[in-house]
N, C-alpha and C. Protein backbone atom coordinates (compact mmCIF):
# COMPACT_ATOMS: atom_id res chain seq x y z
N UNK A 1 0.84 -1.19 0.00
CA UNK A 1 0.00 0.00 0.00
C UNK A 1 0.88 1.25 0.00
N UNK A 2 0.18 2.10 -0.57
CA UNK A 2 1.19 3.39 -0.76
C UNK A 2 1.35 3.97 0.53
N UNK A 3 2.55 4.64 0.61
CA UNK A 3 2.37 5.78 2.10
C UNK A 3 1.30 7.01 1.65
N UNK A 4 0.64 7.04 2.86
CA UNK A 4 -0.12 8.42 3.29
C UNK A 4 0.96 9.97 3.30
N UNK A 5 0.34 10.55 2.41
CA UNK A 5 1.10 12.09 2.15
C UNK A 5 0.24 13.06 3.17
N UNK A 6 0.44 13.74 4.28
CA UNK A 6 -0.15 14.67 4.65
C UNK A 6 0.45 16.02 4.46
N UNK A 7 -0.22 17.19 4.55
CA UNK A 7 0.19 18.67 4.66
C UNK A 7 -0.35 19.28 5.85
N UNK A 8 0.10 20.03 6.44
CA UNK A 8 -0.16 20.45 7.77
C UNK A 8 0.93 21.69 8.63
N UNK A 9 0.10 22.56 9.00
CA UNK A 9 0.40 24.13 8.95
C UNK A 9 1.28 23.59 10.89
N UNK A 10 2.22 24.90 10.23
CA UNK A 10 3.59 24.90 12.19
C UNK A 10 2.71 25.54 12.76
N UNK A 11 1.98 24.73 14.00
CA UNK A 11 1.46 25.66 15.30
C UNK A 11 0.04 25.31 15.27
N UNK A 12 -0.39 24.34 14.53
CA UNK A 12 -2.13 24.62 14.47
C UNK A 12 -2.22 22.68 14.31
N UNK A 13 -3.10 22.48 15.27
CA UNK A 13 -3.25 21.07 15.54
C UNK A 13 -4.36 20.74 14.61
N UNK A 14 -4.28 18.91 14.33
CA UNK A 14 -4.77 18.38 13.46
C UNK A 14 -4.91 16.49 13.90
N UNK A 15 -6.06 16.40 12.96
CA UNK A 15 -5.94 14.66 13.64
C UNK A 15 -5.30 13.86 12.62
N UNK A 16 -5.02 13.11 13.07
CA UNK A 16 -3.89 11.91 12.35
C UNK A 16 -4.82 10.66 12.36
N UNK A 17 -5.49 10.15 10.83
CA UNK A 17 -6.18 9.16 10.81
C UNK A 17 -5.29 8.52 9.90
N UNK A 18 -5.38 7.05 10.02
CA UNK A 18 -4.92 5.86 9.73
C UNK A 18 -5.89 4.86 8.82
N UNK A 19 -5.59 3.99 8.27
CA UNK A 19 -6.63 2.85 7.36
C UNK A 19 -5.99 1.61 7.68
N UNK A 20 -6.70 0.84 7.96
CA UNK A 20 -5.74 -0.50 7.85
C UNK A 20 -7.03 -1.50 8.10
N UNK A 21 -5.90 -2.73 8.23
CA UNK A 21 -6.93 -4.10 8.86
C UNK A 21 -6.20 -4.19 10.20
N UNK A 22 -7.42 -5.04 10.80
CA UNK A 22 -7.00 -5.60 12.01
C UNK A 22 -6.20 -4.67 13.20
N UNK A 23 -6.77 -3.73 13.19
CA UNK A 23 -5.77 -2.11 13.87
C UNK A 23 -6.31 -2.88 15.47
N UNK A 24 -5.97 -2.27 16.04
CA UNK A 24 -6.57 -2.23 17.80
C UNK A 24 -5.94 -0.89 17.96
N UNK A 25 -6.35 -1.28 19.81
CA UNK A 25 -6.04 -0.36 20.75
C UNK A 25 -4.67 -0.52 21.06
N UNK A 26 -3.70 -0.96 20.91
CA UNK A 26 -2.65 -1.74 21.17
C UNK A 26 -1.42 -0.77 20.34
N UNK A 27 -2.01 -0.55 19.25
CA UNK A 27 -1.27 -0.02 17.95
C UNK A 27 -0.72 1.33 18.72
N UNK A 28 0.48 1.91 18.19
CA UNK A 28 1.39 3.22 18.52
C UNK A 28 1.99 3.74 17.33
N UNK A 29 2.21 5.04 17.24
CA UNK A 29 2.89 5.89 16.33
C UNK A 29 3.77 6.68 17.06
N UNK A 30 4.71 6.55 16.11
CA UNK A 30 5.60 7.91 16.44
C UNK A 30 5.99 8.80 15.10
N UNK A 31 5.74 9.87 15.49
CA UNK A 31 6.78 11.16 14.54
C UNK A 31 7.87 11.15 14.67
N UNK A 32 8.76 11.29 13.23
CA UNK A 32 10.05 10.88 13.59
C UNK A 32 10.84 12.21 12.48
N UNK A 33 11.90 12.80 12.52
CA UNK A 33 12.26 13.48 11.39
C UNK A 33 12.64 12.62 10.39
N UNK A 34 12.43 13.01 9.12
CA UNK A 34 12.68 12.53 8.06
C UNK A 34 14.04 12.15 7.64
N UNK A 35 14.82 12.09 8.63
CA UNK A 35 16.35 11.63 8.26
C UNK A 35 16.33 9.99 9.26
N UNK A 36 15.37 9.40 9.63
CA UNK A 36 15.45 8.74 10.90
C UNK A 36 14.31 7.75 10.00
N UNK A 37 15.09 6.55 10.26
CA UNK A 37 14.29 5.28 9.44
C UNK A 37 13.51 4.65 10.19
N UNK A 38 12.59 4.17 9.51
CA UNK A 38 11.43 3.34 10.83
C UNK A 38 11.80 2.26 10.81
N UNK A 39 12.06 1.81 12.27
CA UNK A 39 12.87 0.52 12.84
C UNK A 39 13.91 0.64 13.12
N UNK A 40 14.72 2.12 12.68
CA UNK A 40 15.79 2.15 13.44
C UNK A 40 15.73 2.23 14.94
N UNK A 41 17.30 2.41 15.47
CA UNK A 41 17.22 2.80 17.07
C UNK A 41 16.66 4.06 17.81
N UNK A 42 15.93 4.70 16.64
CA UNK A 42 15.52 6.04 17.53
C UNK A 42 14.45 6.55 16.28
N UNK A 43 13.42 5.41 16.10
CA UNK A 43 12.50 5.26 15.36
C UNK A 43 10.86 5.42 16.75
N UNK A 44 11.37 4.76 18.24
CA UNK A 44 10.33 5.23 18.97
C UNK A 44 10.59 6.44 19.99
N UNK A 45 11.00 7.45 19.21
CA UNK A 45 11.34 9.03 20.30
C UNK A 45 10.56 9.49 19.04
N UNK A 46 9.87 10.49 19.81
CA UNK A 46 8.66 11.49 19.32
C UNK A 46 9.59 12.46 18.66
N UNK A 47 9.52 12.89 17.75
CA UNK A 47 10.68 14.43 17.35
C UNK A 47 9.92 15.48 18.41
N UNK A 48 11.70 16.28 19.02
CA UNK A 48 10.75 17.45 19.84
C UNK A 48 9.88 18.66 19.37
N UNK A 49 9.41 18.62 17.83
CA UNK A 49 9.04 19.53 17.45
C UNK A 49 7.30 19.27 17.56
N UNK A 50 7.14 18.21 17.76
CA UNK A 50 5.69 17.59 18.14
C UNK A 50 5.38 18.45 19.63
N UNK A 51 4.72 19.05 19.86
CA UNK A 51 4.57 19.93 21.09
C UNK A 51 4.40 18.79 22.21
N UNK A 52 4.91 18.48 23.19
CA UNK A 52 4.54 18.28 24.45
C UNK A 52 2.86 17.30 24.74
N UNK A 53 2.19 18.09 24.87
CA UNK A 53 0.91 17.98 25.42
C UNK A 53 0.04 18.13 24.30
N UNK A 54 -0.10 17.71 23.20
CA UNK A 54 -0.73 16.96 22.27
C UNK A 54 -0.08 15.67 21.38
N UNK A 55 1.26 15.29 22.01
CA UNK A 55 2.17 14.21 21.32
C UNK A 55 1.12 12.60 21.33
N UNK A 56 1.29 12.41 20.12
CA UNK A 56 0.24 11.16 20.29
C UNK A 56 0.90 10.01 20.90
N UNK A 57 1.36 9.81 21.93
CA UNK A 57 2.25 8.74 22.38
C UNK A 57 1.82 7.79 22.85
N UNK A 58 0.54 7.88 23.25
CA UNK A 58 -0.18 6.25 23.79
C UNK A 58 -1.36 6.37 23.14
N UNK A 59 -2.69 5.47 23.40
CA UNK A 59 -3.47 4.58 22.65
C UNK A 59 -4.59 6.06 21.73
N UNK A 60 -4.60 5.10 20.83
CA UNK A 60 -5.39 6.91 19.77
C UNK A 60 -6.77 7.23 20.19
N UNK A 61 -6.58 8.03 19.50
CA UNK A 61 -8.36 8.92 20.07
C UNK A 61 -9.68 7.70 19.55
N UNK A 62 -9.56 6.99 18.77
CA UNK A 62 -10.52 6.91 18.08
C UNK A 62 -10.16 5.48 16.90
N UNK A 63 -10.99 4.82 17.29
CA UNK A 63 -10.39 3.47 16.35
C UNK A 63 -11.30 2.23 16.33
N UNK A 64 -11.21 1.74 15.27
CA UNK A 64 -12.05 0.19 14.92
C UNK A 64 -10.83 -0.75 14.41
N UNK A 65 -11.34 -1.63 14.02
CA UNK A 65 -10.43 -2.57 13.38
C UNK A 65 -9.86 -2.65 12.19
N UNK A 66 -10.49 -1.04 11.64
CA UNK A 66 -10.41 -0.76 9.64
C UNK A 66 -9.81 0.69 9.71
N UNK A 67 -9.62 1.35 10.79
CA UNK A 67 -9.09 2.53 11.19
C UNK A 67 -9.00 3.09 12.43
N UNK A 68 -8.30 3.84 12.70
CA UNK A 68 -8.00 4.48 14.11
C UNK A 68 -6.78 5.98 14.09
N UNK A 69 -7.16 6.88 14.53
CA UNK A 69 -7.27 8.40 14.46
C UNK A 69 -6.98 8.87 15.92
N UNK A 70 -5.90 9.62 15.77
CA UNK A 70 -5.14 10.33 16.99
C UNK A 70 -5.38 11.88 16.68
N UNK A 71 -6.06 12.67 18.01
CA UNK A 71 -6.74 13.98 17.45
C UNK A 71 -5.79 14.98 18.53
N UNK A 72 -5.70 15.85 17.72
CA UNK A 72 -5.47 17.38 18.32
C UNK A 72 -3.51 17.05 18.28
N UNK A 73 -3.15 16.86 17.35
CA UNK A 73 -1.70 16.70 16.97
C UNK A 73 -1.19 17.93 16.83
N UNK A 74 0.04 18.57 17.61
CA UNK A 74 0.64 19.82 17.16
C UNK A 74 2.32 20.11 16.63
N UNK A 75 2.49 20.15 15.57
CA UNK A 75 3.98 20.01 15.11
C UNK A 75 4.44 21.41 15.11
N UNK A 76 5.69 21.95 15.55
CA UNK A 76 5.62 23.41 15.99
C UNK A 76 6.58 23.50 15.18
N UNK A 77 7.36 22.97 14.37
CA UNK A 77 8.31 23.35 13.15
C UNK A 77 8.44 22.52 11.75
N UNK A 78 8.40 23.96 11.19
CA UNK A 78 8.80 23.56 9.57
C UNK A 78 9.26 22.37 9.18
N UNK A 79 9.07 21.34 7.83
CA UNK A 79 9.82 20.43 8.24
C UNK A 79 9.23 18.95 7.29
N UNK A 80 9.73 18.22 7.15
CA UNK A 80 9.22 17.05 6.45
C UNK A 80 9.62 15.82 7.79
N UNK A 81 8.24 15.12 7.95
CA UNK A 81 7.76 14.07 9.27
C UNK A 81 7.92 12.97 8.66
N UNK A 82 8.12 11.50 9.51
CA UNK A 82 7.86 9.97 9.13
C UNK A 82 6.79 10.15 10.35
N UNK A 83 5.88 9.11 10.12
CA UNK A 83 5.09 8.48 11.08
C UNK A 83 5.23 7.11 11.03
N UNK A 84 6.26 6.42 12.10
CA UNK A 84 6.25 5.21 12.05
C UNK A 84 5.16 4.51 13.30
N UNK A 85 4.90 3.73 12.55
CA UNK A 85 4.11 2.76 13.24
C UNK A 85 4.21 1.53 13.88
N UNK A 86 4.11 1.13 15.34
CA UNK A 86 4.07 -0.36 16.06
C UNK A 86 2.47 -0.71 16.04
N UNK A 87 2.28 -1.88 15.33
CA UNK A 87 1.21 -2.47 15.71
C UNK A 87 0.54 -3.27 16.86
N UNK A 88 1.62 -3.02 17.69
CA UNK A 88 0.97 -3.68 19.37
C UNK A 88 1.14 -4.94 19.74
N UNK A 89 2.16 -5.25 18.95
CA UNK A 89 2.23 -6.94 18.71
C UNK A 89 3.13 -6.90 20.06
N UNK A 90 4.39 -6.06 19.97
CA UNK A 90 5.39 -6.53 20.78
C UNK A 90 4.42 -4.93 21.90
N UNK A 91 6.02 -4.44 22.76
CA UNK A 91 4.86 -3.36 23.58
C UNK A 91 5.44 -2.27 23.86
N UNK A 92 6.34 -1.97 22.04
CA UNK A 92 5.93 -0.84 21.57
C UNK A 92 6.85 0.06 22.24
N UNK A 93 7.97 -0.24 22.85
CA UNK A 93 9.07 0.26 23.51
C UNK A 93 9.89 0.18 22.52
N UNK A 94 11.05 -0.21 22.02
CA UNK A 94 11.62 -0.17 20.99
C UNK A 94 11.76 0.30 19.88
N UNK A 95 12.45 1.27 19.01
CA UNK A 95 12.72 1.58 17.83
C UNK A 95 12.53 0.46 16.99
N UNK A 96 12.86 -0.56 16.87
CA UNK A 96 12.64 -1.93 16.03
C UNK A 96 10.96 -1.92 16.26
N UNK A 97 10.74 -1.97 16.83
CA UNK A 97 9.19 -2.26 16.68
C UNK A 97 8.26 -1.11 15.85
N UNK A 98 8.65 0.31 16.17
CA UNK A 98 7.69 1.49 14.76
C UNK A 98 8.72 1.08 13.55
N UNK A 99 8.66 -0.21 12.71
CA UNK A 99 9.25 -0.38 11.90
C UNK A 99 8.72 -0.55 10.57
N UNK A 100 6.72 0.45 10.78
CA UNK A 100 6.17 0.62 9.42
C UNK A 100 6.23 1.80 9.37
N UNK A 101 6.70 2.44 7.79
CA UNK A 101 6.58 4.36 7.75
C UNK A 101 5.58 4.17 6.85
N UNK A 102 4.32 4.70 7.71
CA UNK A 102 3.20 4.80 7.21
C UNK A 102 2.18 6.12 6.62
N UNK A 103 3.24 6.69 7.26
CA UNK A 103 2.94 8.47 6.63
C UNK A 103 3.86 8.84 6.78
N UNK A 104 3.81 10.22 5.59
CA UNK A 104 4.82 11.24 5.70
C UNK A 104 3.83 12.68 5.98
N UNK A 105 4.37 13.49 6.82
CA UNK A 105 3.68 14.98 7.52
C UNK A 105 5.03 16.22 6.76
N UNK A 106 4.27 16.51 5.92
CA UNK A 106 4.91 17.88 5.43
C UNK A 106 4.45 18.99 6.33
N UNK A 107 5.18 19.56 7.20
CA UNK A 107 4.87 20.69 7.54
C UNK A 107 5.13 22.32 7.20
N UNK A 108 4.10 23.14 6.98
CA UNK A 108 4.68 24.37 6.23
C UNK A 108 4.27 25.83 7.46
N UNK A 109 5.04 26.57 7.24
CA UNK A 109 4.39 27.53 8.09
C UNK A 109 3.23 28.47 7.53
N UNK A 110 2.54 29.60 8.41
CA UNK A 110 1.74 30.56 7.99
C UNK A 110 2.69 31.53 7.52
N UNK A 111 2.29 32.36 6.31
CA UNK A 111 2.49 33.83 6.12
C UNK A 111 1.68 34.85 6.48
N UNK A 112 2.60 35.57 7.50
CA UNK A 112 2.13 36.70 7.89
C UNK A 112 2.48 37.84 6.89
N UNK A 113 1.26 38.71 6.65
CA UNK A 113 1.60 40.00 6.26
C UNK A 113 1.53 41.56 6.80
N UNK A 114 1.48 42.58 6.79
CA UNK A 114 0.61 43.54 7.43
C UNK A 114 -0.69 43.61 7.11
N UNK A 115 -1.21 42.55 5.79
CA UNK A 115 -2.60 42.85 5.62
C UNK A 115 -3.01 41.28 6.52
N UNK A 116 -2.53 40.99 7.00
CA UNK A 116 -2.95 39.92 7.50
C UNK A 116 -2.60 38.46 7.72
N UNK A 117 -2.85 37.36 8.26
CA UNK A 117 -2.63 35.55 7.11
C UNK A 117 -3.02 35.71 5.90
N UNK A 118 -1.94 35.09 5.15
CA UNK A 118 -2.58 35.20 3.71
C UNK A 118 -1.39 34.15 3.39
């Protein structure tokens, strides 16, 4: 299956939905910078540009067995994202285990002008 392409603005939160089979509650993601391979050794550290207190780090907002959706996500810098994925098999501690890159998160900033966002 192809990877998921997202776009998504620095500073303004967004939900992160997923498609699959057989998903649970079990399943984990991490954001990772785009120089950082999924399954490597530092494939399960959140990048610090993921704010704090919306980091999706444990079980998602919202999920069935055909999808499941992590809400109010905030990436606070510019930047091209991996979202690797553990499916809950093992428990999701390990870099070897987010060893699917299942999205990529382009992030762009706002332009400010004196007439305004635009």
């Amino acid at each position: 299956k192809d990877t998921l392409h997202t776009l998504q603005t620095a500073g303004q939160m967004f939900n992160f939905e997923l498609q699959g089979i057989a998903l649970t509650k079990h399943d984990r993601i991490r954001i990772v910078d785009n120089t950082i391979l999924c399954g490597d050794r530092y494939a399960n550290r959140m990048d610090p540009a993921v704010l704090d207190i919306t980091s999706p780090l444990g079980e998602r907002s919202f999920g069935t067995w055909r999808k499941e959706r992590w809400d109010y996500v905030q990436v606070d810098k510019m930047g091209i994202y991996k979202v690797c994925w553990c499916g809950g098999i093992e428990d999701c501690s390990l870099g070897s285990h987010f060893n699917m890159h299942v999205a990529t998160i382009i992030v762009n900033g706002v332009m400010m002008s004196s007439a305004g966002n635009g």
